[in-house]
C-alpha atoms as a PDB file:
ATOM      1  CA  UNK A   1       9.378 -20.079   5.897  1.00  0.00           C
ATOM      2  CA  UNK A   2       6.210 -19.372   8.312  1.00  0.00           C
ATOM      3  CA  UNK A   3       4.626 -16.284   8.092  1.00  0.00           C
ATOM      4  CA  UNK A   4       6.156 -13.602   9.906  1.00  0.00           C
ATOM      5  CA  UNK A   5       2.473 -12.738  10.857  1.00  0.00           C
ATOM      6  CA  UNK A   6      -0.823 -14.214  11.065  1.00  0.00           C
ATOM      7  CA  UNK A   7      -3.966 -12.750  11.652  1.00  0.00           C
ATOM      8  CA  UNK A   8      -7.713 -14.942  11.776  1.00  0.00           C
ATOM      9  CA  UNK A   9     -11.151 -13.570  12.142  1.00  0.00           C
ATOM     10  CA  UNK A  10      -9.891 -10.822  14.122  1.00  0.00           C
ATOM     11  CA  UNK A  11     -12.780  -8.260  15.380  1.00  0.00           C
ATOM     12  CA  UNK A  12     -13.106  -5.243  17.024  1.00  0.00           C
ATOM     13  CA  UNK A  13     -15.955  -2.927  17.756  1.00  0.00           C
ATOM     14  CA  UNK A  14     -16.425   0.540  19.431  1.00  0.00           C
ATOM     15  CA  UNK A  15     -19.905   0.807  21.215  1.00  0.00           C
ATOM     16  CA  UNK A  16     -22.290  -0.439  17.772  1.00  0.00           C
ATOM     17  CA  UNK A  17     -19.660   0.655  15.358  1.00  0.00           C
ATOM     18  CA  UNK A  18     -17.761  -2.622  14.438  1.00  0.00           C
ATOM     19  CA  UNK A  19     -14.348  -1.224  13.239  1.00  0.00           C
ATOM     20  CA  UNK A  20     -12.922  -4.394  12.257  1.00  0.00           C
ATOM     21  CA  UNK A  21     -15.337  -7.363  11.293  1.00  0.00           C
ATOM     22  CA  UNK A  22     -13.696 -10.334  10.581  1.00  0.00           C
ATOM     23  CA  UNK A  23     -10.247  -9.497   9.154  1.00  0.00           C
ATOM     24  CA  UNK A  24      -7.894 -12.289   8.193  1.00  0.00           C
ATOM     25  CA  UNK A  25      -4.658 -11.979   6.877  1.00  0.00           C
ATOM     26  CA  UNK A  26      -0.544 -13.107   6.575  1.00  0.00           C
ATOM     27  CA  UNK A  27       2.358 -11.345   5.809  1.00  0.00           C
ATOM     28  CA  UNK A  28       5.256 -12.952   4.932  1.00  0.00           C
ATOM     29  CA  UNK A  29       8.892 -13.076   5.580  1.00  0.00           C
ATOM     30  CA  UNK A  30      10.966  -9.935   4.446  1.00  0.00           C
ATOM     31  CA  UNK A  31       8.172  -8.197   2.106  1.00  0.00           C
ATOM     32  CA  UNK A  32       6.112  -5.158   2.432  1.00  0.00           C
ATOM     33  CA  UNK A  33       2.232  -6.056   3.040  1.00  0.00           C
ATOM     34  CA  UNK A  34      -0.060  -2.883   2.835  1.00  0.00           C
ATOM     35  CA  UNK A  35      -3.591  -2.398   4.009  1.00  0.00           C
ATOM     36  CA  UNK A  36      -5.600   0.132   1.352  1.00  0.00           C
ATOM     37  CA  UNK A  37      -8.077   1.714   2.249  1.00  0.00           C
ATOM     38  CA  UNK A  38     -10.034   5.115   2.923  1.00  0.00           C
ATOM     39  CA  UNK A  39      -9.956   6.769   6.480  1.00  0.00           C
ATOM     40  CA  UNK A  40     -12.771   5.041   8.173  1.00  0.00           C
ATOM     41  CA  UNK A  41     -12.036   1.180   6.751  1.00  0.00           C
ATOM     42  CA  UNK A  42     -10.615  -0.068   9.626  1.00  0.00           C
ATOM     43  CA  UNK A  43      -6.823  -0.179   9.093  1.00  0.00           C
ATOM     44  CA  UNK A  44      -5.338   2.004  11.884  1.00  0.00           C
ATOM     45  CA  UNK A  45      -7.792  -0.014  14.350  1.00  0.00           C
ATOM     46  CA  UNK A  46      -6.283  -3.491  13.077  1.00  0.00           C
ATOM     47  CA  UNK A  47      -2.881  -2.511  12.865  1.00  0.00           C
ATOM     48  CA  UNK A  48      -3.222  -0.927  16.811  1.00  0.00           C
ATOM     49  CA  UNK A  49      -4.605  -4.898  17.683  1.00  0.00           C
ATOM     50  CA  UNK A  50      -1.587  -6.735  16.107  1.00  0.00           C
ATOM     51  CA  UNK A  51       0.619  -4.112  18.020  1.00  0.00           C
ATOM     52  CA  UNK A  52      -1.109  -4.629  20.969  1.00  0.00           C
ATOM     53  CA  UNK A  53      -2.468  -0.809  21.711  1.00  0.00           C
ATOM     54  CA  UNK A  54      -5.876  -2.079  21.253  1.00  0.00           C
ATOM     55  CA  UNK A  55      -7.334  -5.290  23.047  1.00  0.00           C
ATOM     56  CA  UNK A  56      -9.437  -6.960  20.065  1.00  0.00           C
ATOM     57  CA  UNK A  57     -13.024  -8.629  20.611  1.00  0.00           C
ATOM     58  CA  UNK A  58     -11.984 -11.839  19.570  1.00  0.00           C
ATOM     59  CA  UNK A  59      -9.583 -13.496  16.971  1.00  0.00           C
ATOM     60  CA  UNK A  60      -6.104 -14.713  16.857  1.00  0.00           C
ATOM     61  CA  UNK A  61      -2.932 -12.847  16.490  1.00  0.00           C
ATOM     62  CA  UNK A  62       0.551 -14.574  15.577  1.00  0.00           C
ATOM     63  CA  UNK A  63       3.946 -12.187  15.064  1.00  0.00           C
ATOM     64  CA  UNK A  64       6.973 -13.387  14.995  1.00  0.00           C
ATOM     65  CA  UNK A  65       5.424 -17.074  15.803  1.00  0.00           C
ATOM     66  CA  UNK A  66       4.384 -15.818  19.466  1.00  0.00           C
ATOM     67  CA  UNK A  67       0.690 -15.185  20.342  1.00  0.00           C
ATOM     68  CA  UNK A  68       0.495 -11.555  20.567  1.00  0.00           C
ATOM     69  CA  UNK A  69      -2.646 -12.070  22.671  1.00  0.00           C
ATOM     70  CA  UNK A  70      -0.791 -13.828  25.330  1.00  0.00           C
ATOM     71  CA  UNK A  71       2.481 -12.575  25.204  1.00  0.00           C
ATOM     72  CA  UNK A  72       2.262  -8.992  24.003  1.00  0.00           C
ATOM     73  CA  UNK A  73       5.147  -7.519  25.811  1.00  0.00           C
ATOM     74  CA  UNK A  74       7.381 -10.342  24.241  1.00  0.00           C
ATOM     75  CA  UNK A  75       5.638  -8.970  20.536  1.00  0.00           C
ATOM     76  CA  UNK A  76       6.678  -5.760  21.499  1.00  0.00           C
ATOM     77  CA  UNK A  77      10.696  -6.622  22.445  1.00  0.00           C
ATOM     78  CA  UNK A  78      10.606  -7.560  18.187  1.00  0.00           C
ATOM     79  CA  UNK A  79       8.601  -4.985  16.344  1.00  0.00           C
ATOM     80  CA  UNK A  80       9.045  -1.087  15.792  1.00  0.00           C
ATOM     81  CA  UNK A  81       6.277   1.342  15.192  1.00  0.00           C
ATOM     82  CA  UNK A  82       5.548   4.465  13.488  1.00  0.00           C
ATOM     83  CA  UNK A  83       1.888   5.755  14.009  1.00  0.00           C
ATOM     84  CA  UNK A  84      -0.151   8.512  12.011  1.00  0.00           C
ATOM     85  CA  UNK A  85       1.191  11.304  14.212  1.00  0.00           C
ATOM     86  CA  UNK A  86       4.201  11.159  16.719  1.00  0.00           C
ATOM     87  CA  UNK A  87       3.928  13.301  20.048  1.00  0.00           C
ATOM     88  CA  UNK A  88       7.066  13.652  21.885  1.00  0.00           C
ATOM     89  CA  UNK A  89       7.565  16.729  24.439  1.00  0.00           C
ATOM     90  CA  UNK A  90       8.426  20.046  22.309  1.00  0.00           C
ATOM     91  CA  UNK A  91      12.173  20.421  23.537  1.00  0.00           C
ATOM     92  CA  UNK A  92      13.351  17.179  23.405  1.00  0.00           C
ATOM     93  CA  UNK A  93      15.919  16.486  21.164  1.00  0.00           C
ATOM     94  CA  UNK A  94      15.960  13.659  18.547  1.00  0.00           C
ATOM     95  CA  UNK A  95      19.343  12.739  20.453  1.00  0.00           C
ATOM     96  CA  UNK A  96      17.800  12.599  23.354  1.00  0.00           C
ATOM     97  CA  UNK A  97      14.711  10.891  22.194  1.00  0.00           C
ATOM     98  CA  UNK A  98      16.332   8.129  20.608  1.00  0.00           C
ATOM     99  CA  UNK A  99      18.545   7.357  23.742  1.00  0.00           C
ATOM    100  CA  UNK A 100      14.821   7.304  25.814  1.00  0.00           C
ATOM    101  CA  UNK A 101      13.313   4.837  24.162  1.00  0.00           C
ATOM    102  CA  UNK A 102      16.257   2.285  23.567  1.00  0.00           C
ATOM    103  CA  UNK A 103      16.239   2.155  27.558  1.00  0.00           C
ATOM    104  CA  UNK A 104      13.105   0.676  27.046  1.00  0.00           C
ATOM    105  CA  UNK A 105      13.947  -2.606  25.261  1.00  0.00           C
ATOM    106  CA  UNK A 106      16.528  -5.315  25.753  1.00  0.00           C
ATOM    107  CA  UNK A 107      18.589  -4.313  22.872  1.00  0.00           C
ATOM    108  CA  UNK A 108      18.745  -1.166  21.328  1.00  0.00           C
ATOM    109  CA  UNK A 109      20.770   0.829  18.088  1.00  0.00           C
ATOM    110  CA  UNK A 110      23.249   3.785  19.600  1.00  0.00           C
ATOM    111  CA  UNK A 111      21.550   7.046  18.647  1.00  0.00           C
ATOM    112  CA  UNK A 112      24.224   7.924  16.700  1.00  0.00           C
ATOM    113  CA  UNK A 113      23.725   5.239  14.230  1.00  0.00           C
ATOM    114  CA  UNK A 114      19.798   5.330  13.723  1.00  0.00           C
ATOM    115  CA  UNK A 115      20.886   9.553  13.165  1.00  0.00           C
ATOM    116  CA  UNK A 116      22.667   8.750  10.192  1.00  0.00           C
ATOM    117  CA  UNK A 117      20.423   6.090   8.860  1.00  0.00           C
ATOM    118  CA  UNK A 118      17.836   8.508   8.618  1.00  0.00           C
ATOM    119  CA  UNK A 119      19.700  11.784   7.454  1.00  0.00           C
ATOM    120  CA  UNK A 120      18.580  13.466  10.797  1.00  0.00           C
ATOM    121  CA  UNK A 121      22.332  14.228  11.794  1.00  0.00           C
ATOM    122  CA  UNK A 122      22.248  18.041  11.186  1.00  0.00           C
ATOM    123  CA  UNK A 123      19.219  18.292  13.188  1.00  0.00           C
ATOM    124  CA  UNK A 124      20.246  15.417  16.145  1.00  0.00           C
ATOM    125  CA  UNK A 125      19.985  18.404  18.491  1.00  0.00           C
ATOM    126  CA  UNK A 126      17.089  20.665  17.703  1.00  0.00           C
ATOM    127  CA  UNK A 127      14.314  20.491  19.881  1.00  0.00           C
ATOM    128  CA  UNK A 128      11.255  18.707  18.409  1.00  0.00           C
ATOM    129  CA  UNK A 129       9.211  21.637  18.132  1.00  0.00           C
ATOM    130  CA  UNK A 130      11.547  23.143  15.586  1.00  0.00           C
ATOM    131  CA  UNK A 131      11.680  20.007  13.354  1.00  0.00           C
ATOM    132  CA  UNK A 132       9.591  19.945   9.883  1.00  0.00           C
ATOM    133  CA  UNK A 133       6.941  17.413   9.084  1.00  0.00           C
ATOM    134  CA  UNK A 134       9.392  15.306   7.018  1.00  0.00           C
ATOM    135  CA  UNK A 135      11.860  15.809   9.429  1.00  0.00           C
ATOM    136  CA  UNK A 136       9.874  14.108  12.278  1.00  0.00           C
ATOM    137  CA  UNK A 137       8.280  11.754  10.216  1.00  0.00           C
ATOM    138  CA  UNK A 138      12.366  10.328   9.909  1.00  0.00           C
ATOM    139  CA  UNK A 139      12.049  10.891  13.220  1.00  0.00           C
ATOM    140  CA  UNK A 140       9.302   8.803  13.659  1.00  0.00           C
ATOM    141  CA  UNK A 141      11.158   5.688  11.597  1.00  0.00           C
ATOM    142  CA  UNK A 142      14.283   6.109  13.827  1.00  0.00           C
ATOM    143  CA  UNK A 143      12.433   5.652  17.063  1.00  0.00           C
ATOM    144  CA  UNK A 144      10.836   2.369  15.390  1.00  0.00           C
ATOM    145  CA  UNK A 145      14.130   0.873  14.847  1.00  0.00           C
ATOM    146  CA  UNK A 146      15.768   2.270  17.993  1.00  0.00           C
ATOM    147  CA  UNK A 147      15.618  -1.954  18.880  1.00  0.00           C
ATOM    148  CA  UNK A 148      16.342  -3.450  15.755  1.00  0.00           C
ATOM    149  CA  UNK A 149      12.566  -4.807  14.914  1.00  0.00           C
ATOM    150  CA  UNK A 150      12.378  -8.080  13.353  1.00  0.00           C
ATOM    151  CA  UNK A 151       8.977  -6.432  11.759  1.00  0.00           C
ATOM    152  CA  UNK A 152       7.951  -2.560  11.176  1.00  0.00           C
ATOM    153  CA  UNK A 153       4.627  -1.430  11.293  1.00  0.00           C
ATOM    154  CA  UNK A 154       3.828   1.747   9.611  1.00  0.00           C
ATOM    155  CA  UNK A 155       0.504   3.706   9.679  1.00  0.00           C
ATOM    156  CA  UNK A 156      -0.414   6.277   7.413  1.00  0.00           C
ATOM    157  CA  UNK A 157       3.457   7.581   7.420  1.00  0.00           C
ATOM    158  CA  UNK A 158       3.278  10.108   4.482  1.00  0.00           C
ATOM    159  CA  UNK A 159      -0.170  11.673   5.212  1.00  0.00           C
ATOM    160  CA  UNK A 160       0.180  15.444   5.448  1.00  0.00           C
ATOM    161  CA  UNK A 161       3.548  15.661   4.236  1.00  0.00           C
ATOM    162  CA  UNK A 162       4.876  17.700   1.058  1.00  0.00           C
ATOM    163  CA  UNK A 163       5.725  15.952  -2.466  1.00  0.00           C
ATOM    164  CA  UNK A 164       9.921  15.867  -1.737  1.00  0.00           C
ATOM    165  CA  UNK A 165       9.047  14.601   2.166  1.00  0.00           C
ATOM    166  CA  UNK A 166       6.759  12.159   0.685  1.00  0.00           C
ATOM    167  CA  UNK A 167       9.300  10.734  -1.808  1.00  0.00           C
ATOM    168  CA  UNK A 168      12.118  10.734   0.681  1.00  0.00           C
ATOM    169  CA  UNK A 169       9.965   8.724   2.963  1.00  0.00           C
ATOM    170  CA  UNK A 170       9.071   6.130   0.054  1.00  0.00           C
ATOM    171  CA  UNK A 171      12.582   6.229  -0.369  1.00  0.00           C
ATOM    172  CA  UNK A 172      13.551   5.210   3.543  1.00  0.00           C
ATOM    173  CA  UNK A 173      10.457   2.202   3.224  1.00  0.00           C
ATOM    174  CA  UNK A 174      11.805   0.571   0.294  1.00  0.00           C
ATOM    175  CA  UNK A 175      15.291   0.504   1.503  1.00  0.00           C
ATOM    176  CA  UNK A 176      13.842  -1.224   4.780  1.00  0.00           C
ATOM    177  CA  UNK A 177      13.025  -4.090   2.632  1.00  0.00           C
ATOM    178  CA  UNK A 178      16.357  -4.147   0.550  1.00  0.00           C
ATOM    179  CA  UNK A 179      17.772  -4.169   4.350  1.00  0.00           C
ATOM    180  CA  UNK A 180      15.880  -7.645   5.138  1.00  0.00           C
ATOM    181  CA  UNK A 181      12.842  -5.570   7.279  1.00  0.00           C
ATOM    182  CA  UNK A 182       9.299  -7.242   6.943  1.00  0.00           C
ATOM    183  CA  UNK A 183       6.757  -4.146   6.945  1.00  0.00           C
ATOM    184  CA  UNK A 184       3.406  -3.797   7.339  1.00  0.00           C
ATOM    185  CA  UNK A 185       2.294   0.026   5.754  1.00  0.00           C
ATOM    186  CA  UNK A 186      -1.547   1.300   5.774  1.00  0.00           C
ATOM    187  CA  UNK A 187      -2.191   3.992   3.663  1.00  0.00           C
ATOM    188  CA  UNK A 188      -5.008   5.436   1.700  1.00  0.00           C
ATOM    189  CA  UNK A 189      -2.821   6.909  -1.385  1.00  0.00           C
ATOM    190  CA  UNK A 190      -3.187   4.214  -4.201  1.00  0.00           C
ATOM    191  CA  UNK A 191      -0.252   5.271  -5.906  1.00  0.00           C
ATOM    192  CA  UNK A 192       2.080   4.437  -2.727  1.00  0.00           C
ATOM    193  CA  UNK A 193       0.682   1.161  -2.321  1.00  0.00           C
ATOM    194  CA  UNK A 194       1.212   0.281  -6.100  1.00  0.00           C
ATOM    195  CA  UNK A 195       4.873   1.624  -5.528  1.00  0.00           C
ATOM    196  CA  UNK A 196       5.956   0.061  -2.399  1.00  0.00           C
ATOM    197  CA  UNK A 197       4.122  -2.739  -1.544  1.00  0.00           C
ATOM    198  CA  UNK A 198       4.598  -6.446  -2.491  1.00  0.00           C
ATOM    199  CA  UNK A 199       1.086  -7.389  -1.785  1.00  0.00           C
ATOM    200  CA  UNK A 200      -1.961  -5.181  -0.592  1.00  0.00           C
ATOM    201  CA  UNK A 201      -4.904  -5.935   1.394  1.00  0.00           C
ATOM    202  CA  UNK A 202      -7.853  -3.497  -0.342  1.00  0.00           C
ATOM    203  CA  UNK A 203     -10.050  -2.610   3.246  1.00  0.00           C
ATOM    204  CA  UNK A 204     -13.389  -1.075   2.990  1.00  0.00           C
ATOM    205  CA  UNK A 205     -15.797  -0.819   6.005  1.00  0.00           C
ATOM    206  CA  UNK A 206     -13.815  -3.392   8.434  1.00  0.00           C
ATOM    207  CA  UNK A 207     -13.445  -6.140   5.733  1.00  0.00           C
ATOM    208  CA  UNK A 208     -10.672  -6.994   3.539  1.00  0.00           C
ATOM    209  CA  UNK A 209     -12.170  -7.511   0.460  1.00  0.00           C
ATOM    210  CA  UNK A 210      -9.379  -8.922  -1.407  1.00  0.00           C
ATOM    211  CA  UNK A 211      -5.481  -9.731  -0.965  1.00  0.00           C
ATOM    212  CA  UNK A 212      -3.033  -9.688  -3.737  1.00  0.00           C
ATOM    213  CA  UNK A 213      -0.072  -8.083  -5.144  1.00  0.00           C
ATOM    214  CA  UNK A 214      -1.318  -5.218  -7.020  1.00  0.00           C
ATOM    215  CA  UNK A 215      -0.218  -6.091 -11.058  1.00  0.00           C
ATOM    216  CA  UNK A 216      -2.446  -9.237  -9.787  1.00  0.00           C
ATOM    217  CA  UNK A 217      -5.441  -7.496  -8.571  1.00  0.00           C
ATOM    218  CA  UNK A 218      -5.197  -5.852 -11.749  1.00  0.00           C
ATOM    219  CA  UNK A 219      -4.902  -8.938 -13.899  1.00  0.00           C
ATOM    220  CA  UNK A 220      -7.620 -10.647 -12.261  1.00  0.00           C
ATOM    221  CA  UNK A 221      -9.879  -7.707 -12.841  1.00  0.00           C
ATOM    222  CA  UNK A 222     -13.361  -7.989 -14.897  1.00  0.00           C
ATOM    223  CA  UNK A 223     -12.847  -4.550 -16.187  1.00  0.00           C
ATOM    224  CA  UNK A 224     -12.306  -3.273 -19.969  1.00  0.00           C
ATOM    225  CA  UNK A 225      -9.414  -1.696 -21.496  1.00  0.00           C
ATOM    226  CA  UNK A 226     -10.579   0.721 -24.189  1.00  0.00           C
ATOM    227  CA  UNK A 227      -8.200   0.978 -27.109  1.00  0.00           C
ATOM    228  CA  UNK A 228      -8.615   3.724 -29.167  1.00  0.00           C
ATOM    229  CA  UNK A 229      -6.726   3.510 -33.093  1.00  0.00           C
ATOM    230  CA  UNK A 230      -6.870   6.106 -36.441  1.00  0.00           C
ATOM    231  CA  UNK A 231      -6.277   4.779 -39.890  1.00  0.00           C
ATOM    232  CA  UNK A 232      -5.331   5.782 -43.367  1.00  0.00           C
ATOM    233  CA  UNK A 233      -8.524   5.821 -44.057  1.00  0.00           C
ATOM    234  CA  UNK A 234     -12.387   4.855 -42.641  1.00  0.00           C
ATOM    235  CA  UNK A 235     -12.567   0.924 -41.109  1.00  0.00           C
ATOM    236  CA  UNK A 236     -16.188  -0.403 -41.979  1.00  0.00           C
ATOM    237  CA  UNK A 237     -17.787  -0.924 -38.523  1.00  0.00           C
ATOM    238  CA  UNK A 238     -19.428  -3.819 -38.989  1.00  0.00           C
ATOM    239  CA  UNK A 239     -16.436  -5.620 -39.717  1.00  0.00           C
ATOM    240  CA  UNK A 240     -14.800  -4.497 -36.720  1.00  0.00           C
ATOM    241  CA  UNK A 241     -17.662  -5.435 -34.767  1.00  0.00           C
ATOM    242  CA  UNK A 242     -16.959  -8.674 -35.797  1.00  0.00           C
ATOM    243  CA  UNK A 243     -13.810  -9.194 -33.868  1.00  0.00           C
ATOM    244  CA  UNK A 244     -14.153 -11.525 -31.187  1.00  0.00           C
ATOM    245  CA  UNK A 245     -13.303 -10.330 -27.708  1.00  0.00           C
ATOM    246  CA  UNK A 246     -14.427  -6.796 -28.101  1.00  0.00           C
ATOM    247  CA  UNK A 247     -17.285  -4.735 -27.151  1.00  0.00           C
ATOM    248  CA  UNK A 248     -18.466  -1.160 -27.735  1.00  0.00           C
ATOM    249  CA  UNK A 249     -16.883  -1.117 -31.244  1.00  0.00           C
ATOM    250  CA  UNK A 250     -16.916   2.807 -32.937  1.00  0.00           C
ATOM    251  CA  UNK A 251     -16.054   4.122 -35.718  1.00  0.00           C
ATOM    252  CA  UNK A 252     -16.011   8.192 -36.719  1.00  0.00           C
ATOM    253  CA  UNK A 253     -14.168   8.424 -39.760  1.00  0.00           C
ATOM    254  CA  UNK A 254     -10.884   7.096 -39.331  1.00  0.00           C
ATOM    255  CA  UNK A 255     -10.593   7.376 -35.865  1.00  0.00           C
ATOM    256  CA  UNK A 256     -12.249   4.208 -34.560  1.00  0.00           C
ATOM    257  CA  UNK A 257     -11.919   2.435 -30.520  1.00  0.00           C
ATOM    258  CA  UNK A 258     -13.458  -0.848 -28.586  1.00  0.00           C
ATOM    259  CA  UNK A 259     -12.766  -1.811 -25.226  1.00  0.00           C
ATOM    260  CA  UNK A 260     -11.675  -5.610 -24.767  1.00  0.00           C
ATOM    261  CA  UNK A 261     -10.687  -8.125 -21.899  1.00  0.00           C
ATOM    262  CA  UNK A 262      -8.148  -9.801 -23.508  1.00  0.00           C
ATOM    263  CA  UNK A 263      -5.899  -7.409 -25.147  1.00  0.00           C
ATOM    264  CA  UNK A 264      -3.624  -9.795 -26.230  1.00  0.00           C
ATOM    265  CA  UNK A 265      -5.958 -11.058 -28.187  1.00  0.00           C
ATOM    266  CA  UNK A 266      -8.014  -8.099 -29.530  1.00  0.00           C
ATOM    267  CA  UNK A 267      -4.778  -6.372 -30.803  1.00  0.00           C
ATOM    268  CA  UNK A 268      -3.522  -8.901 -33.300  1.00  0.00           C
ATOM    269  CA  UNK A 269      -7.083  -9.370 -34.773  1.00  0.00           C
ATOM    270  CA  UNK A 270      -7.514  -5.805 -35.309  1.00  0.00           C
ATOM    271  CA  UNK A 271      -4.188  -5.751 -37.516  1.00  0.00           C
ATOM    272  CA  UNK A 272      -5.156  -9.021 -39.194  1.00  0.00           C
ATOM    273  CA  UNK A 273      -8.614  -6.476 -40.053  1.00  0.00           C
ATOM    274  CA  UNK A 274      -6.726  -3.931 -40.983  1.00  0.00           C
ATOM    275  CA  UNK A 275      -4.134  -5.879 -43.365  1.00  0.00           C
ATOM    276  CA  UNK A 276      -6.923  -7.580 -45.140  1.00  0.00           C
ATOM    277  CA  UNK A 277      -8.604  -3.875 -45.960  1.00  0.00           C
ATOM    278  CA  UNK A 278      -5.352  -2.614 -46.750  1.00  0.00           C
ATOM    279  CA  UNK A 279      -5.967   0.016 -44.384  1.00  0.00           C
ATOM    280  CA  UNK A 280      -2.536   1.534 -42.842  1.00  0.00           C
ATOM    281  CA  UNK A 281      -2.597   1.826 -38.615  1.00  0.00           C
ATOM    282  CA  UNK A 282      -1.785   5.626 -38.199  1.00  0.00           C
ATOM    283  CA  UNK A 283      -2.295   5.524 -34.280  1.00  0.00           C
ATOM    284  CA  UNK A 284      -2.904   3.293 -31.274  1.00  0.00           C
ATOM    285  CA  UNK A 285      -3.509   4.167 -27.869  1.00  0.00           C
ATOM    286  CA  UNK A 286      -4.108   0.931 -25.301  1.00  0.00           C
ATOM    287  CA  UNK A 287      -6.147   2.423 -22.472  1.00  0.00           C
ATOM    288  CA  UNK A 288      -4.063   1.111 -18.940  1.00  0.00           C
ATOM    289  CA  UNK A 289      -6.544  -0.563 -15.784  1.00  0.00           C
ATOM    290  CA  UNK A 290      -5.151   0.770 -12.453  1.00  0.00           C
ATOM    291  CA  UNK A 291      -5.430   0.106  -8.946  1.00  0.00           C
ATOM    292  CA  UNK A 292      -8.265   2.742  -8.608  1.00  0.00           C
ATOM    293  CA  UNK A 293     -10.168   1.161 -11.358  1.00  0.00           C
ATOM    294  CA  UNK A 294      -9.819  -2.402  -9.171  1.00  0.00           C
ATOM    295  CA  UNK A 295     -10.824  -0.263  -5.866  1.00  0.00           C
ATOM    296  CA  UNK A 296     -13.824   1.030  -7.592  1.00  0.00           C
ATOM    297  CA  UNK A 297     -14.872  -2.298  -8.910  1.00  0.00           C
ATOM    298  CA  UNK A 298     -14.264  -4.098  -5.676  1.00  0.00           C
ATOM    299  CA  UNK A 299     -16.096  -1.468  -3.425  1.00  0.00           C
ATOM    300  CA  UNK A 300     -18.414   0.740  -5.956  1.00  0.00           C
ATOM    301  CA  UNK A 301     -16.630   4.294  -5.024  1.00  0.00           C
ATOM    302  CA  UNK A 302     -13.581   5.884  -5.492  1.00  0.00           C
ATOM    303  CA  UNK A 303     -10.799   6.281  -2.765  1.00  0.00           C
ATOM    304  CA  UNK A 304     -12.389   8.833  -0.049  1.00  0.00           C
ATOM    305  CA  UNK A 305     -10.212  10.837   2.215  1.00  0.00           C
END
């Protein structure tokens, strides 16, 4: 199927700041694409071109196989939004709310419905004001499918909110793409893009630096694993030096450790070492690469705020 969106050399610049320098990128049918990266890197100003809040310098925008460019109030009939922070006037009611903007589009969900889907029943009534962060933040997700979206953008939706908010919210996302929804989420918490997202975009400094689903960007990494391992008894050194595929090799009585590329290959050696010895494996501990050891690779610093 084509890609639900399509973004080339897209650019954007504020004054001699250039927020977005070149970013290309597609998101398929029915999965959730996210955009990593610190505050600063560009995200929230690409995701506000593709939705058509921000007029970009140049490049080409495709959603929903209509150019966004040309046609952006025909993008907007198909897609739902949730930005960082949602403003609505302090004694409106989520009721109310919901009924507002579904006059807006050509087809809409009743209120009632999108209450339920989003647990926000109990509180359909209350006046804005008096709703918790997690409470508008569901908020915020029923007003983006107040039109039934073909495609949901999502920026920064959990930022500021509490542990059990946060999870509930994961908890709404991945259901949206059990339900058939194609989402695009920008975040700067590693762990929620590992979690939720299909494939991720890693963004530093306008640029997308690499695309990939996340146990892939992991695979494909350069980086070490260290595996640490204590025997029955003291491993001559030199002899585990010797093992092909391993650097850094240590011993310190029997505790001993290496770091390899290819685990797969390091660990079976290391028995085969230890066998012909006869030298009994007391211990093993297999050092795990993560997404923030990938971001720090690709961009040389850890996650900022």
């Amino acid at each position: 199927m084509p890609a639900k969106v399509i973004i080339r050399d897209l650019r954007k610049s504020y004054g001699g700041v250039e927020a977005v320098a070149g970013v290309s990128f597609e998101i398929q049918d029915g999965e959730i694409f996210g955009m990593l990266g610190p505050n600063g890197a560009g995200k929230t100003s690409t995701l506000e071109c593709v939705i058509g809040l921000r007029e970009p310098d140049s490049g080409t925008i495709e959603v929903c196989g209509i150019d966004a460019r040309q046609h952006p109030q025909e993008v907007k009939q198909r897609i739902g939004a949730a930005l960082q922070t949602t403003s609505l006037q302090d004694k409106i009611t989520g009721r109310e709310a919901l009924a507002l903007f579904g006059s807006f589009y050509r087809r809409s969900v009743p209120p009632a419905d999108l209450l339920k889907r989003f647990s926000l029943e109990e509180k359909a009534d209350a006046p804005f004001d008096t709703l918790s962060g997690g409470q508008k933040q569901r908020l915020a997700l029923a007003l983006a499918f107040v039109n039934q979206p073909e495609l949901v953008f999502l920026d920064e939706p959990t930022t500021g909110l509490d542990p059990q908010s946060r999870r509930e919210l994961h908890g709404e996302i991945a259901r949206m793409k059990q339900d058939g929804h194609t989402v695009l989420l920008t975040t700067h918490y590693i762990e929620e893009a590992e979690q939720l997202c299909d494939r991720i975009a890693i963004v530093d400094h306008g640029r997308i630096i690499t695309t990939g689903a996340p146990k892939d960007l992991i695979a494909a990494s350069k980086l070490t694993q260290l595996v640490s391992f204590e025997t029955s008894r003291p491993v001559d050194a030199a002899l585990l030096g010797r093992l092909p595929g391993i650097t850094e090799p240590a011993v310190d009585g029997v505790h001993g450790r290496f770091r390899t590329r290819d685990i797969s290959r390091a660990l079976p050696e290391l028995i085969r070492l230890l066998e012909a010895q006869q030298v009994q494996l007391a211990g093993l501990v297999v050092g795990k690469i993560t997404l923030e050891d990938v971001f720090i690779e690709l961009t040389g610093s850890k996650l900022r705020e």
